[in-house]
Every structure is written in C-alpha cells, then in structure tokens.
Protein backbone atom coordinates (compact mmCIF):
# COMPACT_ATOMS: atom_id res chain seq x y z
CA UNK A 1 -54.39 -69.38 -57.23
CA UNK A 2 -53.90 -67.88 -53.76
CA UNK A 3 -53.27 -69.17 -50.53
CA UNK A 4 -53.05 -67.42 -47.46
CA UNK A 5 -49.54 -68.27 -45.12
CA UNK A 6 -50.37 -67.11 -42.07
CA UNK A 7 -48.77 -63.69 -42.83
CA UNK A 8 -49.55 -63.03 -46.50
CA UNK A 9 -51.65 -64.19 -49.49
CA UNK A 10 -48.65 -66.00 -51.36
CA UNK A 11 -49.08 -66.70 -55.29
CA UNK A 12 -49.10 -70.70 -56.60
CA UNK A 13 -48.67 -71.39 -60.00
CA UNK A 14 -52.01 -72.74 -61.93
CA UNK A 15 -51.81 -76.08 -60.91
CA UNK A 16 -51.52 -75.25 -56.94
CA UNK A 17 -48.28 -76.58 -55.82
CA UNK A 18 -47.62 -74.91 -52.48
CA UNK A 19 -43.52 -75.40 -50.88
CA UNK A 20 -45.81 -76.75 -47.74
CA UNK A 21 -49.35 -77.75 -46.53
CA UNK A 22 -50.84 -78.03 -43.30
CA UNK A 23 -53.85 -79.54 -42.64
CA UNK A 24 -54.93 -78.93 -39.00
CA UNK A 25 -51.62 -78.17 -38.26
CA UNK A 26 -48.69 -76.38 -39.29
CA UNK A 27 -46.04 -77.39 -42.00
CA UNK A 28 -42.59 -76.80 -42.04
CA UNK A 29 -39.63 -76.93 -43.66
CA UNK A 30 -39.44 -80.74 -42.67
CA UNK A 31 -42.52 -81.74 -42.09
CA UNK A 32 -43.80 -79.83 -45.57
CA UNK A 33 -47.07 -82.14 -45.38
CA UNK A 34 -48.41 -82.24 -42.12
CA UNK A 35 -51.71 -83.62 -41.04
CA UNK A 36 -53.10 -83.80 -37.61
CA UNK A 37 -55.99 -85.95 -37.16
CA UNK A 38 -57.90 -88.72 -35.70
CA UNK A 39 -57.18 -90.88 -39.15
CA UNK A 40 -55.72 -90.01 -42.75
CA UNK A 41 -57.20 -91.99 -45.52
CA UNK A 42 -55.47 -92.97 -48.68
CA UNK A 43 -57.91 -94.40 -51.12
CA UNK A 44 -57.50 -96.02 -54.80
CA UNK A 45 -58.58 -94.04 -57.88
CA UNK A 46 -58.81 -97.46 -59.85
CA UNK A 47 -57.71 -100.58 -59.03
CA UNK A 48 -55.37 -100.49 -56.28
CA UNK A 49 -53.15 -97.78 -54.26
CA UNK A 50 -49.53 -97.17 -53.52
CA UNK A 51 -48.11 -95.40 -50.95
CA UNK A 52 -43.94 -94.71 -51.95
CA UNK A 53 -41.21 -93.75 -50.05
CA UNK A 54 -37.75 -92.90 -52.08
CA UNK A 55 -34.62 -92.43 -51.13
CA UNK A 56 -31.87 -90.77 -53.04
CA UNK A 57 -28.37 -93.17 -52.17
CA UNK A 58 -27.92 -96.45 -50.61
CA UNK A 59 -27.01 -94.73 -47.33
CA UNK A 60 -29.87 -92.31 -47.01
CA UNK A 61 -33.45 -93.31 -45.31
CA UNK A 62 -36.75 -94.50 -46.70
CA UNK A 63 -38.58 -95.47 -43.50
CA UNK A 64 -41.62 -94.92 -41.48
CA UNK A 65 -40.77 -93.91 -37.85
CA UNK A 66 -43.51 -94.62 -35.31
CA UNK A 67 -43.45 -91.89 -32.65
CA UNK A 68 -44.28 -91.66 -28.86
CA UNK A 69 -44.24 -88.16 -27.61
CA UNK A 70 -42.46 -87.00 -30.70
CA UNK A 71 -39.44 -90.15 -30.12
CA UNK A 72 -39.17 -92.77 -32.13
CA UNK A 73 -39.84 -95.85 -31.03
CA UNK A 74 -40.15 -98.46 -34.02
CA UNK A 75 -39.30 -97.53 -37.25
CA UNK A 76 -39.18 -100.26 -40.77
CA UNK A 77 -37.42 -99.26 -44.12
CA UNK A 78 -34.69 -98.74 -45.73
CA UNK A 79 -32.23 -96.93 -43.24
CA UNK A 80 -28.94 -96.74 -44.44
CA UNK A 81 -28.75 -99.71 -46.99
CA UNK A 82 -31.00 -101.57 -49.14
CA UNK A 83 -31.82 -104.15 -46.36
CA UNK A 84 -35.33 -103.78 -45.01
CA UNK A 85 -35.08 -103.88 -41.17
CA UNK A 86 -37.57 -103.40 -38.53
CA UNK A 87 -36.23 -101.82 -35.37
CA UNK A 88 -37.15 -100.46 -32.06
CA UNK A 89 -36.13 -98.44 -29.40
CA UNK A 90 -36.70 -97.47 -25.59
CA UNK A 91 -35.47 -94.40 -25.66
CA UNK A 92 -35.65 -93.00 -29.22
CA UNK A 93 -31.69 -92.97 -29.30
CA UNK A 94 -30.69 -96.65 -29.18
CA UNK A 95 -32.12 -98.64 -31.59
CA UNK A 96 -31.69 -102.46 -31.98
CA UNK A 97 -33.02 -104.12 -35.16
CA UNK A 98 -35.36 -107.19 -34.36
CA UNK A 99 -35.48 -108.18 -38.09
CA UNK A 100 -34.30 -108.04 -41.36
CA UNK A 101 -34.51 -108.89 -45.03
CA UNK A 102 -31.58 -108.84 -47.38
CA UNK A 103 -32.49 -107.47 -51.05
CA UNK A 104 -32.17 -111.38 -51.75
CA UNK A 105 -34.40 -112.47 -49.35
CA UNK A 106 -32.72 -114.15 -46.76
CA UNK A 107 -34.49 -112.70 -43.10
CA UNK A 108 -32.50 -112.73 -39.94
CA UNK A 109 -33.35 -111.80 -36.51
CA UNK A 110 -30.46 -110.88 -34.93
CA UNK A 111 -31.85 -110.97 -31.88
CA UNK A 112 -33.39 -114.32 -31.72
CA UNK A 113 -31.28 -116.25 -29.33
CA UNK A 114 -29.40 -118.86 -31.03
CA UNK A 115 -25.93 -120.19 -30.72
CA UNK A 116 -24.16 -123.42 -31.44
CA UNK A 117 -21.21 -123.74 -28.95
CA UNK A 118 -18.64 -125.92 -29.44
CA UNK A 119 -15.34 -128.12 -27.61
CA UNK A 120 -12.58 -127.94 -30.04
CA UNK A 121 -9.30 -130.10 -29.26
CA UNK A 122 -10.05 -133.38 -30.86
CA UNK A 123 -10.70 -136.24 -28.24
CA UNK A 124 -11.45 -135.36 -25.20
CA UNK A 125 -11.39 -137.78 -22.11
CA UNK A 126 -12.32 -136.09 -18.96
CA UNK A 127 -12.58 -137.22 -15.46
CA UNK A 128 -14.61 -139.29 -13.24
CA UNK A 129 -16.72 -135.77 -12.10
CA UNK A 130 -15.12 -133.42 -13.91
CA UNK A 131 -16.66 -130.32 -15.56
CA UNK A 132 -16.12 -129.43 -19.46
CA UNK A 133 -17.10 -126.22 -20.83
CA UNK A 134 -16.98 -124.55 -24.42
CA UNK A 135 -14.19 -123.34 -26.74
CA UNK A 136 -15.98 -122.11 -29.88
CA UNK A 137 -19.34 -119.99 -30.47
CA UNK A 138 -19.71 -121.13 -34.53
CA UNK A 139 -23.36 -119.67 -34.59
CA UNK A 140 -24.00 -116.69 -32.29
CA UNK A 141 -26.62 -114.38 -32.95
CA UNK A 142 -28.77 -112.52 -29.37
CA UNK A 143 -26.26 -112.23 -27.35
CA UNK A 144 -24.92 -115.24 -26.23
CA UNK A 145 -21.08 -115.32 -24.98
CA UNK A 146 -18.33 -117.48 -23.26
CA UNK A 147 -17.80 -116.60 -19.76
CA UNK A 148 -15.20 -117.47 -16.85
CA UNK A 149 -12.94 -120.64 -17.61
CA UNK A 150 -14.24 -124.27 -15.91
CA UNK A 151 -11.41 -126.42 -13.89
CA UNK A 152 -11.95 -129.01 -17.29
CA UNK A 153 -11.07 -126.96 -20.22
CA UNK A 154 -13.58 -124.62 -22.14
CA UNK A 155 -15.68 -121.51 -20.80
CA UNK A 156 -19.15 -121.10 -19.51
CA UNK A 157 -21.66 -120.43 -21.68
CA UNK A 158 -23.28 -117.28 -21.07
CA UNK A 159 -27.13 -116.78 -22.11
CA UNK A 160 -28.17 -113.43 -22.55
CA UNK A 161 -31.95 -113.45 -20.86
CA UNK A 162 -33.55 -115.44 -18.69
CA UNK A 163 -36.12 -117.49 -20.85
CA UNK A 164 -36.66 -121.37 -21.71
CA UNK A 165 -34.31 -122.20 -24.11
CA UNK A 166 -34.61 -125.76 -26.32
CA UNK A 167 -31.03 -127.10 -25.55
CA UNK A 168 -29.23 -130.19 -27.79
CA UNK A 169 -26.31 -131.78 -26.47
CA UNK A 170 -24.13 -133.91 -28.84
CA UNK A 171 -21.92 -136.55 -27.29
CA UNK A 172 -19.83 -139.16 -28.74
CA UNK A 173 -18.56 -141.57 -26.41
CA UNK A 174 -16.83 -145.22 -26.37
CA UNK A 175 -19.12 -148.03 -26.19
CA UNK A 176 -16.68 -149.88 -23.93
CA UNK A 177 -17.17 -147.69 -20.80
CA UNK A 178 -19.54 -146.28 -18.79
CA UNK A 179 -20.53 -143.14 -18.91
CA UNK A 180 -22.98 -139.86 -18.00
CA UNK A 181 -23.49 -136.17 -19.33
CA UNK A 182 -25.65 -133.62 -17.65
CA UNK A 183 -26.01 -129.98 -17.96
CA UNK A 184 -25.22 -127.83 -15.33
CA UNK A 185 -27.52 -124.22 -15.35
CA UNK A 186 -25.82 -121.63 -12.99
C-alpha cells in the first residue's frame, strides 16, 4: 500500500499504518490524526463504543481540551494526577478548576463559595454596641478571607463575589440578660 504525502508516494506496510493522517486537513507531528469537519462520528461495531485516552505517568495528561481560536478554554481529564478535574480558562493560560473527583470519589468544587468562620477565645462578653468580628476560617474553599481588624476583636470577613449568600449565625448567650445580634454587610 501507497499513499501519497504531499511530496512523494511513501510505502505502508500491508496493514496501512501511516506515522500521520489527515482528513481534510493536514497532520502533524502532534496532531498525527487530524480531522476537520462539520462533525466526526464514532459508531459501535457491536454492542457499545469506547473512546480512550491514556496517559503514560501520574503526572502526564489524559484530557480533552476544548478550543476557541486554537486556546483552550475548558479542558476535563486527567492533568497531572489521577484526579478527574474540569477546568476553564479566559485566556487559555490561567486555568482554575471548577470541579473535581478524587480516584475515591469524593467531588469538590473548589470554587463554590463556602466558609465557616469562627471567634476563638472562649467567652466572649462584648459591649452594649460593640462590633465582633472573626478569628478563624475552619472551612474555606472560593475565596473567602479575613480582612481589616474590627474595634471588638476578630477581622472582617471578606466574600469573594458579589452574589446572595445563605448566611447562619450561631450565638450562645445567657438567659439572664438581654440581648441582640445582627449582621453588618459592608
């Protein structure tokens, strides 16, 4: 068997197992399958179909990259570990991952906003009027941080992106005395 390169007729062995093939388009030494068309179609020669991506190491790439004007934008596999991730991009060079799933299962989204914030320092008795902030992020996971110190102890709590948030306040108080808690936003 004989195909022609571009250039020359180059020889194949009987089976036909060119280095590269380009089907409306033109392999390379990346790309050695390249297809350009309106749709590619794998079908099942049976019962069902499997389309498999390896990878050699733990640290190498099994993925498929989505592209917009040849940058990738979203991409899910296995890039760099065995976690499956599915990230995205605005640029094609930073890329944030929006979820996850361990080899055991567990997913995270470590960009869902969620944090737990915390007052540590046992009892705490505070003013007629006075302002209390936070001392301790014990879940933090999209971007949440503590900000500039409050005249009652503890930090602001800074949320990443403006968005409704579901908010639970915890208080324990003495039933002897009066008492009010509100949450202050900006």
């Amino acid at each position: 068997m004989k195909i022609h390169d571009g250039g020359a007729w180059a020889a194949y062995d009987a089976i036909g197992t060119p280095t590269s093939l380009g089907i409306n388009t033109t392999a390379d030494s990346t790309n050695r399958l390249a297809v350009s068309a309106a749709a590619t179609l794998l079908t099942h020669d049976g019962n069902g179909h499997q389309v498999k991506v390896n990878k050699v190491a733990a640290g190498d790439t099994a993925s498929l990259l989505f592209q917009s004007g040849w940058s990738g934008r979203a991409e899910m596999g296995l890039t760099g570990s065995n976690d499956f991730p599915v990230k995205v991009s605005r640029d094609g060079s930073v890329w944030t991952a929006a979820l996850s799933i361990t080899g055991q299962g567990q997913v995270r989204m470590p960009q869902r906003p969620l944090v737990r914030a915390t007052r540590d320092g046992g009892v705490l008795t505070p003013s007629s009027g006075s302002q209390t902030g936070f001392s301790t992020l014990s879940i933090n996971q999209g971007g949440f941080s503590l900000g500039a110190a409050v005249a009652g102890g503890g930090n602001r709590l800074i949320v990443p992106a403006t968005a409704p948030y579901f908010v639970c306040l915890g208080v324990e108080a003495n039933p002897a005395g009066a008492f009010s808690v509100a949450v202050k936003v900006n």
